[in-house]
Protein backbone atom coordinates (compact mmCIF):
# COMPACT_ATOMS: atom_id res chain seq x y z
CA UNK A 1 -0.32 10.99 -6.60
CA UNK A 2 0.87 10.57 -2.47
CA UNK A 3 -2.52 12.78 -2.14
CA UNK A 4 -5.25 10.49 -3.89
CA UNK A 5 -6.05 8.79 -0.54
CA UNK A 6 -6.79 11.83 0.91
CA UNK A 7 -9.01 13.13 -2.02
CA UNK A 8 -10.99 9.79 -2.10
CA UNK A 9 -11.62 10.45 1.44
CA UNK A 10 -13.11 13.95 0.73
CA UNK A 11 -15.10 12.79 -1.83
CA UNK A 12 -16.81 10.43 0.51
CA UNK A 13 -19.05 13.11 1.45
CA UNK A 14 -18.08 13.78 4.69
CA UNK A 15 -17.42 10.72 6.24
CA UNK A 16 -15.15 11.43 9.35
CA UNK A 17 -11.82 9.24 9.86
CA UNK A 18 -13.15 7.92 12.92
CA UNK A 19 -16.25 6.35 10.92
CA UNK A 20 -13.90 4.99 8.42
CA UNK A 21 -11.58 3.23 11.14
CA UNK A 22 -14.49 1.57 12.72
CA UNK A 23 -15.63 0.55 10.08
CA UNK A 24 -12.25 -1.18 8.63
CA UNK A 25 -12.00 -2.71 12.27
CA UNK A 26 -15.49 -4.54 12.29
CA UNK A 27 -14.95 -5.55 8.51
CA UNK A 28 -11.60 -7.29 9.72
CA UNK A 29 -14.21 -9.61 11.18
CA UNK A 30 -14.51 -8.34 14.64
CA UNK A 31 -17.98 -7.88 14.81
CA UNK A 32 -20.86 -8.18 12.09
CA UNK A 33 -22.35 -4.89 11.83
CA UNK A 34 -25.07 -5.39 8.79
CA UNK A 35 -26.54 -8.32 11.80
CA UNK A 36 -26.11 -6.44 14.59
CA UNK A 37 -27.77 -3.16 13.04
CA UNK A 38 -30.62 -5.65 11.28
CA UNK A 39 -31.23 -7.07 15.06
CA UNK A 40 -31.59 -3.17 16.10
CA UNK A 41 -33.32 -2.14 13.20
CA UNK A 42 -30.90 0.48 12.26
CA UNK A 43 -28.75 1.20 9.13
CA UNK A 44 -25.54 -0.52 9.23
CA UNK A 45 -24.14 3.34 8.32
CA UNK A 46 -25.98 4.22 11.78
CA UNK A 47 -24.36 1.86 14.20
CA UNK A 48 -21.28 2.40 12.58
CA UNK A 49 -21.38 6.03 13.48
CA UNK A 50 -22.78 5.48 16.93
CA UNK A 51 -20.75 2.86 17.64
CA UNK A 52 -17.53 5.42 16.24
CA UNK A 53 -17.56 7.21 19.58
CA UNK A 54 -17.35 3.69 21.52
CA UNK A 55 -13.58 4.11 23.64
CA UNK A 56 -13.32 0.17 22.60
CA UNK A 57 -11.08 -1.96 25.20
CA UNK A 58 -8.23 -3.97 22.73
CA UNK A 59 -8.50 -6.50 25.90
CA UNK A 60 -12.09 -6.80 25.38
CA UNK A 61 -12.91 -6.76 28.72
CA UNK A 62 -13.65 -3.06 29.69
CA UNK A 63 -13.91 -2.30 32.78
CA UNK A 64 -17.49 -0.97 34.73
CA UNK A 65 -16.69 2.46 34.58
CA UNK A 66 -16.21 2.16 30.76
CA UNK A 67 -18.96 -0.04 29.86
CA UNK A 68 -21.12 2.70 31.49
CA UNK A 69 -19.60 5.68 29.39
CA UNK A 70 -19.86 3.72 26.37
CA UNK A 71 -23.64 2.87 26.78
CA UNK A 72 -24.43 6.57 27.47
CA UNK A 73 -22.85 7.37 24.35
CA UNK A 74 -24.18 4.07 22.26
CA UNK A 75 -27.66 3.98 23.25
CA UNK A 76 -29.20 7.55 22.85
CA UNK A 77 -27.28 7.40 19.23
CA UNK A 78 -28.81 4.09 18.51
CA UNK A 79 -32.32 5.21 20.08
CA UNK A 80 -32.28 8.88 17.84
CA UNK A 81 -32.15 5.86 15.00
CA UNK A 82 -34.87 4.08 16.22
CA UNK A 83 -37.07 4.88 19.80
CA UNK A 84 -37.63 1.14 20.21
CA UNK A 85 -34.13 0.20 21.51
CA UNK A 86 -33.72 -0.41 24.80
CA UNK A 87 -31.02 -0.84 27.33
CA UNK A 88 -31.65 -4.78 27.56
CA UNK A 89 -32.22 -4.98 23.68
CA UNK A 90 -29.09 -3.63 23.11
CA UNK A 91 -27.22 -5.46 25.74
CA UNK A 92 -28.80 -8.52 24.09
CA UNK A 93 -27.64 -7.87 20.54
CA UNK A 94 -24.20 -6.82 21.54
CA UNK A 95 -23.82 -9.99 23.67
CA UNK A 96 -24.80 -12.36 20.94
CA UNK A 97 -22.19 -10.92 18.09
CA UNK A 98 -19.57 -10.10 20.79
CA UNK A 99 -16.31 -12.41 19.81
CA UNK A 100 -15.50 -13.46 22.95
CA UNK A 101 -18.98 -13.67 24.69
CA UNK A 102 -21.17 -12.07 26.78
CA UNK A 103 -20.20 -9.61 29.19
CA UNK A 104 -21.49 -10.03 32.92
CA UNK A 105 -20.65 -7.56 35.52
């Protein structure tokens, strides 16, 4: 019986461990994903994936560098959901569920 967590994972149809993990993380309260992918008009599944491949900061204050990799990796994602996104849309979403507040840099 040790392996049943495993199996229920496989029978998830192919969800990686990455997309589980985020997912666990924003439903721990960190951010609310079924607003922030209504705002973007995207599945909550979708931004979940897209948002899987995020390097995250835990001091929630990421440097330049990374905020830049993580938008080239967020944003075409999100935009292969839906075309309309854009850079300030997303910016603007993100700001308004981030926990500790907009990011200026």
């Amino acid at each position: 019986m040790r392996f049943l967590p495993l199996a229920a994972i496989v029978v998830l149809g192919g969800l990686s461990l990455a997309t589980i993990a985020t997912s666990e993380t924003f439903q721990r309260g960190d951010r609310p994903t079924h607003l922030i992918s209504a705002d973007l008009g995207v599945s909550e599944e979708a931004f979940i994936h897209c948002f899987s491949n995020v390097q995250r900061d835990p001091n929630h204050a990421p440097s330049g560098v990374r905020q830049k990799m993580n938008k080239a990796v967020l944003l075409p994602c999100l935009q292969a959901e839906n075309t309309a996104i854009t850079n300030d849309l997303l910016d603007e979403v993100m700001d308004r569920y981030r926990p500790e507040g907009p990011i200026r840099g």
